[in-house]
PDB file of N, CA and C in Angstrom:
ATOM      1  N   UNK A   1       8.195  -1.667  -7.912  1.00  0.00           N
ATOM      2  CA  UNK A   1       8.525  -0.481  -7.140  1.00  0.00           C
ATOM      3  C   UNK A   1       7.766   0.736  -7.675  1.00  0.00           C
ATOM      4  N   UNK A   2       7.779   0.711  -9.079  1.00  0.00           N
ATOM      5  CA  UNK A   2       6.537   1.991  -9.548  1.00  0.00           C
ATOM      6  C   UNK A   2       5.489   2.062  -9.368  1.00  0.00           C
ATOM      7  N   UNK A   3       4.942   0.865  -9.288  1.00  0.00           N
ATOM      8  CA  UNK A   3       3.558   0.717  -8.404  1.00  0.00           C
ATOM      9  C   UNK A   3       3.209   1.244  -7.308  1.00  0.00           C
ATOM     10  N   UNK A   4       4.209   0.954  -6.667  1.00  0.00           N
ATOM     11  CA  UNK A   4       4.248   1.394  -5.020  1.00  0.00           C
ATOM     12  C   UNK A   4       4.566   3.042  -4.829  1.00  0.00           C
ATOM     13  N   UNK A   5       5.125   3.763  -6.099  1.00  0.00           N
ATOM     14  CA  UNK A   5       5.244   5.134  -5.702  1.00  0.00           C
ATOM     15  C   UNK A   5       3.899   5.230  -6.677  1.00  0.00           C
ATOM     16  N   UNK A   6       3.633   4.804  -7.266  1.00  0.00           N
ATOM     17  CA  UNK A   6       2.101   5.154  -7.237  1.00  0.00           C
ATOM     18  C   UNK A   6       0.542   5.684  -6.734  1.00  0.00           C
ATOM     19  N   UNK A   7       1.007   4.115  -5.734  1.00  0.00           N
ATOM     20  CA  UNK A   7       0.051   4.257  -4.717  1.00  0.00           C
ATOM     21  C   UNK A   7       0.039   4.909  -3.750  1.00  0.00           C
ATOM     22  N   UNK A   8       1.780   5.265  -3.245  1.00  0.00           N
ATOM     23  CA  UNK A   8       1.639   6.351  -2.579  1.00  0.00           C
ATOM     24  C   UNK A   8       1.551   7.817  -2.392  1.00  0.00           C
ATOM     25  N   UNK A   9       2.000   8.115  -3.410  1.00  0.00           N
ATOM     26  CA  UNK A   9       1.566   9.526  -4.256  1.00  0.00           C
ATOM     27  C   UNK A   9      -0.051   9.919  -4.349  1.00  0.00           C
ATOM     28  N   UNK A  10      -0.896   8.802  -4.457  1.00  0.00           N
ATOM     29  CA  UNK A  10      -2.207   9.474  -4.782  1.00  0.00           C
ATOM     30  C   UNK A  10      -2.753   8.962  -3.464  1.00  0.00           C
ATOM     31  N   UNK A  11      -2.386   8.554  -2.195  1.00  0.00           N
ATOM     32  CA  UNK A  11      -3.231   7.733  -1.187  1.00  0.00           C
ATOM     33  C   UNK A  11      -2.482   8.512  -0.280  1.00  0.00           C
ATOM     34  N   UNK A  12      -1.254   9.186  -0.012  1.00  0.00           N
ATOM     35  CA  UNK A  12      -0.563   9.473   0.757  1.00  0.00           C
ATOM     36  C   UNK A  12      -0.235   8.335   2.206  1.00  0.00           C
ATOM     37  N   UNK A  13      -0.199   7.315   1.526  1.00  0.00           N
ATOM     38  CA  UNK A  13       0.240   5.897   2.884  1.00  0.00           C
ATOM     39  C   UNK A  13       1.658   6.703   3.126  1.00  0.00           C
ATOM     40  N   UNK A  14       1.996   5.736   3.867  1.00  0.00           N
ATOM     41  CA  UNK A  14       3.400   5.737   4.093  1.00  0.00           C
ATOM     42  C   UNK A  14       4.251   4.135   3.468  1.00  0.00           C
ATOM     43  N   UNK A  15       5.559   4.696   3.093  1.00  0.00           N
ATOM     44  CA  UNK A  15       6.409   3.530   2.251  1.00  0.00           C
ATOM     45  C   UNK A  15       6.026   1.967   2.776  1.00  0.00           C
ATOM     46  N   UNK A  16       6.180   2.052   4.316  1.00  0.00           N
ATOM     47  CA  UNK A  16       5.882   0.281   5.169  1.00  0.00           C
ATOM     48  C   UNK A  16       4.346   0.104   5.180  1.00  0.00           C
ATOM     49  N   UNK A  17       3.332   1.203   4.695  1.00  0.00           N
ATOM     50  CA  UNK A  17       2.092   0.973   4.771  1.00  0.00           C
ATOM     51  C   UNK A  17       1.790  -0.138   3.240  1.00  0.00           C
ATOM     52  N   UNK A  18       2.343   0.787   2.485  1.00  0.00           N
ATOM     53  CA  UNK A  18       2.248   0.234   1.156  1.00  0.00           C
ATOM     54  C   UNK A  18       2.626  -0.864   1.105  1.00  0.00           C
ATOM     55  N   UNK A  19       4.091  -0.988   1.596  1.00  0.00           N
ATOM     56  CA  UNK A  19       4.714  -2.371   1.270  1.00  0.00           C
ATOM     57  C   UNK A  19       3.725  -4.234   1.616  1.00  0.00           C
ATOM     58  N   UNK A  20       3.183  -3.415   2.645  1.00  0.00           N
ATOM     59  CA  UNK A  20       2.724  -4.918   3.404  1.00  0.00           C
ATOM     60  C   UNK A  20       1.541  -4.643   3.442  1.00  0.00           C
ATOM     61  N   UNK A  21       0.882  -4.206   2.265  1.00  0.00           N
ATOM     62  CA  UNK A  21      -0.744  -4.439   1.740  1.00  0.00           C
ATOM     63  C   UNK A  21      -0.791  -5.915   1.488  1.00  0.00           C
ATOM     64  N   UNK A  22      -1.798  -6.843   1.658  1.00  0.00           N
ATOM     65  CA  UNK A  22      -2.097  -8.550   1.480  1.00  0.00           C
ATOM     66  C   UNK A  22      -3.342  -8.081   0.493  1.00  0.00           C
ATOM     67  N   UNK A  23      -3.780  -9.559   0.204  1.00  0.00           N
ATOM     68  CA  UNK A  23      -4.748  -9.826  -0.017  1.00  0.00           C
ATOM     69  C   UNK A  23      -6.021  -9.323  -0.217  1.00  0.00           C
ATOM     70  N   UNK A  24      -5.927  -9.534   1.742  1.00  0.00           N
ATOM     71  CA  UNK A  24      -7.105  -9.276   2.943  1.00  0.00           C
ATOM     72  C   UNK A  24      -7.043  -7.872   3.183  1.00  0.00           C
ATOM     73  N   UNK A  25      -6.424  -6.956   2.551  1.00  0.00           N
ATOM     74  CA  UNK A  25      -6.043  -5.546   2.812  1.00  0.00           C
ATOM     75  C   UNK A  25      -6.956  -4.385   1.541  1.00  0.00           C
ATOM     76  N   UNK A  26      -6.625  -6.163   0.297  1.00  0.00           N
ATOM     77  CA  UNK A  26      -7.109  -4.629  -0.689  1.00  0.00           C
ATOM     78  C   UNK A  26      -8.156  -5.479  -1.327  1.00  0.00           C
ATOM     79  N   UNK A  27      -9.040  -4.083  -1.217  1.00  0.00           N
ATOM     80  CA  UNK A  27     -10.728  -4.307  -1.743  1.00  0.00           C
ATOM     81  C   UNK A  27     -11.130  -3.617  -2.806  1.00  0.00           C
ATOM     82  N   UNK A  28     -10.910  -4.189  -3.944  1.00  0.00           N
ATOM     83  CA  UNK A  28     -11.449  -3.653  -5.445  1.00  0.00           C
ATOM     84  C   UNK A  28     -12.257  -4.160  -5.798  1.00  0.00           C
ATOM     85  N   UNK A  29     -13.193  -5.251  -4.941  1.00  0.00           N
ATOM     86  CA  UNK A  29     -14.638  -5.594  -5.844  1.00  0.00           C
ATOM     87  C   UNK A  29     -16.115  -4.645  -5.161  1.00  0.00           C
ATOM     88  N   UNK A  30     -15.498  -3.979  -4.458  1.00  0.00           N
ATOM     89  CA  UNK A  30     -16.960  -3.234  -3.444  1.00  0.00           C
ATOM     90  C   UNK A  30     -17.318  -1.785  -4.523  1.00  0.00           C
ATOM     91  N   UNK A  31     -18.039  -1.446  -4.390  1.00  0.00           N
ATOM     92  CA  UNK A  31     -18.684  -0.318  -5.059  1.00  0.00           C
ATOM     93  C   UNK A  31     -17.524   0.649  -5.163  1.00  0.00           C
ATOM     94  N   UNK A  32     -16.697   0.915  -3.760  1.00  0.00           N
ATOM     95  CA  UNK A  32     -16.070   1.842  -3.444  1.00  0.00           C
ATOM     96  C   UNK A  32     -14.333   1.236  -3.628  1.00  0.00           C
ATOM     97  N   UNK A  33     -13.609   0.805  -4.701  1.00  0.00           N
ATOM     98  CA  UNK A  33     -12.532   0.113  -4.266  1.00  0.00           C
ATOM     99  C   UNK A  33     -11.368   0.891  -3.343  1.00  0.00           C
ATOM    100  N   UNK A  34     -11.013   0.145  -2.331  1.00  0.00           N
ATOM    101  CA  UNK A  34     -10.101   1.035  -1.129  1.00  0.00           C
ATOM    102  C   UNK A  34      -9.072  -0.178  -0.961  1.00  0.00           C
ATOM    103  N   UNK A  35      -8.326   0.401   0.083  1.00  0.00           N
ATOM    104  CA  UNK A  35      -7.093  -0.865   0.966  1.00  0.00           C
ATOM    105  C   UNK A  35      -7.575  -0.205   1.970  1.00  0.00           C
ATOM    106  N   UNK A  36      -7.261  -1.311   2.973  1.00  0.00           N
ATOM    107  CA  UNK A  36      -7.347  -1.044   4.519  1.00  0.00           C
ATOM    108  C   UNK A  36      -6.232  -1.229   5.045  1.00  0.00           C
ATOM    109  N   UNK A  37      -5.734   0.112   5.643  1.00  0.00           N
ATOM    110  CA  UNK A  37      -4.194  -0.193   6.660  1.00  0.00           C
ATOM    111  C   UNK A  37      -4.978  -0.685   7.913  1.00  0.00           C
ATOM    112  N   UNK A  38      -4.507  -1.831   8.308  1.00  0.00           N
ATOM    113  CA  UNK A  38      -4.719  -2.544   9.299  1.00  0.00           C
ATOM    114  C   UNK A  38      -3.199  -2.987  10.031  1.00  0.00           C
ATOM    115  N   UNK A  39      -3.518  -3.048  11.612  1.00  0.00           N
ATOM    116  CA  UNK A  39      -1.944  -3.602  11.719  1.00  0.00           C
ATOM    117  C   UNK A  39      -1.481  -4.701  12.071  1.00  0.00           C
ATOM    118  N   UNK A  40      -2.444  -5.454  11.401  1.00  0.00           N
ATOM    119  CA  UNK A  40      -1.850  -7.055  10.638  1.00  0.00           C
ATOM    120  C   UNK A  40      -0.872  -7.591  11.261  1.00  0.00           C
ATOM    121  N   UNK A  41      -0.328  -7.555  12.558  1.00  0.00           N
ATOM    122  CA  UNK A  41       0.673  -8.233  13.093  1.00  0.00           C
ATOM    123  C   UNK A  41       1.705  -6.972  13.830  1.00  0.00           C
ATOM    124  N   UNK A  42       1.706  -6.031  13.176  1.00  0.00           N
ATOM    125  CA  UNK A  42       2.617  -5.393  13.137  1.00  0.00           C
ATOM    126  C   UNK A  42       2.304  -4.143  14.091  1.00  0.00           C
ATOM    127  N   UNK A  43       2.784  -3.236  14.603  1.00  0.00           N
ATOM    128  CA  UNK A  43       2.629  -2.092  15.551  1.00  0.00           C
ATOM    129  C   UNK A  43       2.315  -0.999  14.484  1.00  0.00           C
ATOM    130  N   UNK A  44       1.005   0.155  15.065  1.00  0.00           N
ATOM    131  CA  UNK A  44       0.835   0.997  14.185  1.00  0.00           C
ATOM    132  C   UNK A  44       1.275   2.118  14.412  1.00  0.00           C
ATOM    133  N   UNK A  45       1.711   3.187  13.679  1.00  0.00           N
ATOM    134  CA  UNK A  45       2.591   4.389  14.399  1.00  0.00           C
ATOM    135  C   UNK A  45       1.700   5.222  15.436  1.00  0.00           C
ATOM    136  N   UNK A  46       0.353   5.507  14.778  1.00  0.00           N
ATOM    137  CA  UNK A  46      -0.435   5.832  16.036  1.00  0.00           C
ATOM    138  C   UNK A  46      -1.836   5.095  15.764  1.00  0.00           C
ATOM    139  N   UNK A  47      -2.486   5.637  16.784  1.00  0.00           N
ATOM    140  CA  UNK A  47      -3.871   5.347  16.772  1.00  0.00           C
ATOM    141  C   UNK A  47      -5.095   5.479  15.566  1.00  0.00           C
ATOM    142  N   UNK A  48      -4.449   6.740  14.956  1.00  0.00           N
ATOM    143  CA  UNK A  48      -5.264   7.120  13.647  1.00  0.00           C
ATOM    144  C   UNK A  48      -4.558   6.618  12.566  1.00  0.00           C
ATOM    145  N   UNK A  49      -3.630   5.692  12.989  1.00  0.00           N
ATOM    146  CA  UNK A  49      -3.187   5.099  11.615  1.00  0.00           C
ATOM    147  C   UNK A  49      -4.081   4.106  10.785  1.00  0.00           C
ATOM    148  N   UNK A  50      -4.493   3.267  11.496  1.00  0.00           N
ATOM    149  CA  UNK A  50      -5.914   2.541  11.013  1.00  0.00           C
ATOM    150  C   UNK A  50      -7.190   2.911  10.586  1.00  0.00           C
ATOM    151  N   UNK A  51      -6.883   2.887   8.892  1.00  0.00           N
ATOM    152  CA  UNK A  51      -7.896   3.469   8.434  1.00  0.00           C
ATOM    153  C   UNK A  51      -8.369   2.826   6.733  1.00  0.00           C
ATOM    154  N   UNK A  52      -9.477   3.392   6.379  1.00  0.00           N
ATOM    155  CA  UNK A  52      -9.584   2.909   4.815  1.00  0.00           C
ATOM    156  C   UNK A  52      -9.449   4.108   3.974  1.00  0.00           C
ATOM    157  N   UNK A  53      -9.010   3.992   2.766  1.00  0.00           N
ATOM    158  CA  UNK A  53      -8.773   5.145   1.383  1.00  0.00           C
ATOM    159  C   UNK A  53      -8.958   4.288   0.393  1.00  0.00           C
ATOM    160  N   UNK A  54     -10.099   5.151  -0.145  1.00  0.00           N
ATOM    161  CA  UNK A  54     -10.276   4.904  -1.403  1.00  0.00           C
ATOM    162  C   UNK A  54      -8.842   5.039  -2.188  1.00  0.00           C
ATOM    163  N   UNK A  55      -9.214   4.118  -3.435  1.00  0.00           N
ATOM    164  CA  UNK A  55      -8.506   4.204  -4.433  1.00  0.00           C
ATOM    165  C   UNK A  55      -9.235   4.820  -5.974  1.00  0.00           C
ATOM    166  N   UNK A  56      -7.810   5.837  -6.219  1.00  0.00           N
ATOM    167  CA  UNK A  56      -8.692   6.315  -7.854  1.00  0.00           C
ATOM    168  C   UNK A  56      -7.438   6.237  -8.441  1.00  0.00           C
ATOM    169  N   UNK A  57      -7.428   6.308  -9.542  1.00  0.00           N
ATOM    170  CA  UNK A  57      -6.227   7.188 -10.728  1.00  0.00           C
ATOM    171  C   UNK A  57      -5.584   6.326 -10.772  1.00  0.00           C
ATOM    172  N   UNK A  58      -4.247   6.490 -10.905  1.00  0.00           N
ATOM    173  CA  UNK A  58      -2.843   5.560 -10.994  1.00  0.00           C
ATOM    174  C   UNK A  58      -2.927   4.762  -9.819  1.00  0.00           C
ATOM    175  N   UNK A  59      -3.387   5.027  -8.580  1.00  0.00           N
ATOM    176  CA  UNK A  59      -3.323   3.913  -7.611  1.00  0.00           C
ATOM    177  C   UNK A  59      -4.561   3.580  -7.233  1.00  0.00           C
ATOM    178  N   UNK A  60      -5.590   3.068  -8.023  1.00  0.00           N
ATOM    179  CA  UNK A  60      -6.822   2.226  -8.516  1.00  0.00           C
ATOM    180  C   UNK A  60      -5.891   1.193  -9.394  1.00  0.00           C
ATOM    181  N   UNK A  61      -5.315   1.831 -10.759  1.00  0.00           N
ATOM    182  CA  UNK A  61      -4.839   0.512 -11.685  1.00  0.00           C
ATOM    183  C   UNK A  61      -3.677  -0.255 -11.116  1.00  0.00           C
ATOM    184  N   UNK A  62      -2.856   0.603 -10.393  1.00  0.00           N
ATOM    185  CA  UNK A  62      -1.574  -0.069  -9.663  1.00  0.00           C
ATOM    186  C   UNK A  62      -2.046  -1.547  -9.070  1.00  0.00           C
ATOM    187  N   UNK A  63      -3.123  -0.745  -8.075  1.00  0.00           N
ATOM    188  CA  UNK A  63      -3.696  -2.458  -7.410  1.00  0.00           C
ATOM    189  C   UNK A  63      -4.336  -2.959  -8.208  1.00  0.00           C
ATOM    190  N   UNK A  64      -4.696  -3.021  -8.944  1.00  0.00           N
ATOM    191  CA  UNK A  64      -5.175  -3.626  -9.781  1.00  0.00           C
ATOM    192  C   UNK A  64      -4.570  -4.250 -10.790  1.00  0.00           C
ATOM    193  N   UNK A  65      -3.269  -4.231 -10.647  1.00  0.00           N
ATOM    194  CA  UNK A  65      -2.107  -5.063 -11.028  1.00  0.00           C
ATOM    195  C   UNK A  65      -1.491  -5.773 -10.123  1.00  0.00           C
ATOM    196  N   UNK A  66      -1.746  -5.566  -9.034  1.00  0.00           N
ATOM    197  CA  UNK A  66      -1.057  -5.959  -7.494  1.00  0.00           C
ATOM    198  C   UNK A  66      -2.066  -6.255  -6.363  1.00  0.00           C
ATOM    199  N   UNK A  67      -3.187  -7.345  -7.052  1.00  0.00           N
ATOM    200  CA  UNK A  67      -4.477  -7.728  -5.626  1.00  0.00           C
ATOM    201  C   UNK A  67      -3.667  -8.177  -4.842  1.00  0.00           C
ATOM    202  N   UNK A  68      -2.211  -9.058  -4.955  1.00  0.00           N
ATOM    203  CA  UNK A  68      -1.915  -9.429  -3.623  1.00  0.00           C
ATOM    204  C   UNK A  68      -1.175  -8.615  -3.308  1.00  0.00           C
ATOM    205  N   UNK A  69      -1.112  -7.519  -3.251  1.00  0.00           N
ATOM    206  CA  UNK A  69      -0.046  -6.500  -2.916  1.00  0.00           C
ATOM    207  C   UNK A  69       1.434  -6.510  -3.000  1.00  0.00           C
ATOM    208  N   UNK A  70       2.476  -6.383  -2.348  1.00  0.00           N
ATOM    209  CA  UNK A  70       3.710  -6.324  -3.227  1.00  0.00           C
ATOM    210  C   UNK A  70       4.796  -7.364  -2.422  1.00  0.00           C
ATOM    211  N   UNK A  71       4.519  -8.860  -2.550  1.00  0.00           N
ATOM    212  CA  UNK A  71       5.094  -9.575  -2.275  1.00  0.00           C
ATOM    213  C   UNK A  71       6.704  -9.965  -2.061  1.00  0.00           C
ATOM    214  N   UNK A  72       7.314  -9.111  -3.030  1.00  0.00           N
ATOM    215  CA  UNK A  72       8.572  -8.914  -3.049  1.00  0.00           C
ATOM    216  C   UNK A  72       9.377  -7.554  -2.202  1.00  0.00           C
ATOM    217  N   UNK A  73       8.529  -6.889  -1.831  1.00  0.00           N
ATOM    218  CA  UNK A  73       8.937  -5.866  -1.134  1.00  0.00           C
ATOM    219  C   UNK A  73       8.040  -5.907   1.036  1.00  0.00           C
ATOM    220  N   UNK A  74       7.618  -6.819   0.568  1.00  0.00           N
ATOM    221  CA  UNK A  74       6.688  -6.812   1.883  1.00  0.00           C
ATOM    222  C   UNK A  74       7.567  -7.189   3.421  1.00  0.00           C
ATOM    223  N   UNK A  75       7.870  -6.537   4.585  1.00  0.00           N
ATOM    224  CA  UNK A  75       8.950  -6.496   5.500  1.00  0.00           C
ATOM    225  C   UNK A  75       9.694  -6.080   4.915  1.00  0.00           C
ATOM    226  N   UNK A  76       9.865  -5.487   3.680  1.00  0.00           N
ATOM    227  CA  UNK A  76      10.951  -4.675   3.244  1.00  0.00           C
ATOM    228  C   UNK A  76      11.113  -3.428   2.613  1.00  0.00           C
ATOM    229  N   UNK A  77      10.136  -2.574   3.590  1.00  0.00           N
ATOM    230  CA  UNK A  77      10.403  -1.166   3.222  1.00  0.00           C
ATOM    231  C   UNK A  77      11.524  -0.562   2.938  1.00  0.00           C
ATOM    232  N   UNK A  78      12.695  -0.604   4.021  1.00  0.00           N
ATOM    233  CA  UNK A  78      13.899  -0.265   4.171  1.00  0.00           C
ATOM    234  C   UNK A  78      14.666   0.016   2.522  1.00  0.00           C
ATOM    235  N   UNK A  79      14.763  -1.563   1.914  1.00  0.00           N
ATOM    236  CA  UNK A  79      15.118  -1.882   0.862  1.00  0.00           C
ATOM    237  C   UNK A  79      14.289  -0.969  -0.309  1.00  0.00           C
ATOM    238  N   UNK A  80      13.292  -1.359  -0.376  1.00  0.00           N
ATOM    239  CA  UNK A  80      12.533  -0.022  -1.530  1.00  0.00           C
ATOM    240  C   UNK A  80      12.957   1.368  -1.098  1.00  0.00           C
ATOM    241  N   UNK A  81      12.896   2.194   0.348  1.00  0.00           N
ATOM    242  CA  UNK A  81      13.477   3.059   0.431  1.00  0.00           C
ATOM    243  C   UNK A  81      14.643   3.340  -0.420  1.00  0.00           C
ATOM    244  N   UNK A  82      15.849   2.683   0.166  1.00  0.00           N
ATOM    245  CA  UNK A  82      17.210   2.750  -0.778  1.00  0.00           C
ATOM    246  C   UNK A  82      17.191   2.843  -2.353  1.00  0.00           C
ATOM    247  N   UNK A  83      16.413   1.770  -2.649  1.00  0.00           N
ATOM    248  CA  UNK A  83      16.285   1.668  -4.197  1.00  0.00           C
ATOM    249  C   UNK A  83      15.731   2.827  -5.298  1.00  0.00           C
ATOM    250  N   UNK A  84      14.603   3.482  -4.608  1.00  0.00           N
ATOM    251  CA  UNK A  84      13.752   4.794  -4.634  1.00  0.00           C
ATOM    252  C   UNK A  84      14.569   5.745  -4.733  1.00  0.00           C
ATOM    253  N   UNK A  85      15.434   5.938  -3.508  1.00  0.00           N
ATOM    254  CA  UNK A  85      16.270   7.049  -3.312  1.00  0.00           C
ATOM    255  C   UNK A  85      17.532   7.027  -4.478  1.00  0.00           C
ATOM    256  N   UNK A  86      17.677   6.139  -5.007  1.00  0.00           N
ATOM    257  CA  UNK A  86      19.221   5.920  -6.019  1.00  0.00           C
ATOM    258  C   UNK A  86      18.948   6.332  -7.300  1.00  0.00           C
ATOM    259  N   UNK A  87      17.920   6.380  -7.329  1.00  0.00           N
ATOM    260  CA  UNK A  87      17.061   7.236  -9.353  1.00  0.00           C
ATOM    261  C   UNK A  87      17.712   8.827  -8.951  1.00  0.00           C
TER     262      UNK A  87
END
C-alpha cells in the first residue's frame, strides 16, 4: 500500500489507475522508464485518461519493486481506499 501512495503522489494517477498497473503497463527497461494507463478491459474516466508518465523519485523505485504491479490490490481500489483513509 506504500508503494502505491508513492506512486501516486509523484505521478498524480488516480488510486484505480495505480491499482491495476500489470506487467504490460510498466516500462522500466526503455531509456525513459514510464507506466502506461491503458484501459485494459476496463472503462476510462475520459478520453485524456490514456496516457504515459514517466517515472522518477520514490515512484521510479516503488515500481521497481512492483514490475508486476500490485497484485493484491488490483480490482481493489475501494479496499486500499479504506485502508489509506484509517492511518
Amino acid at each position: 500500500a506504500r508503494r502505491i501512495i508513492f506512486l501516486i503522489a509523484e505521478t498524480g494517477l488516480r488510486l484505480s489507475e495505480a491499482c491495476n498497473l500489470s506487467r504490460s503497463t510498466i516500462r522500466l527497461d526503455g531509456d525513459i522508464p514510464h507506466i502506461q494507463v491503458r484501459p485494459d478491459g476496463r472503462e476510462m474516466k475520459t478520453a485524456d485518461s490514456q496516457r504515459d508518465i514517466p517515472l522518477v523519485g520514490a515512484a521510479l523505485e516503488a515500481m521497481k519493486l512492483q514490475p508486476d504491479g500490485f497484485p493484491r490490490y488490483r480490482d481493489k481500489a475501494d479496499s486500499l481506499s479504506a485502508l489509506v483513509n484509517q492511518a
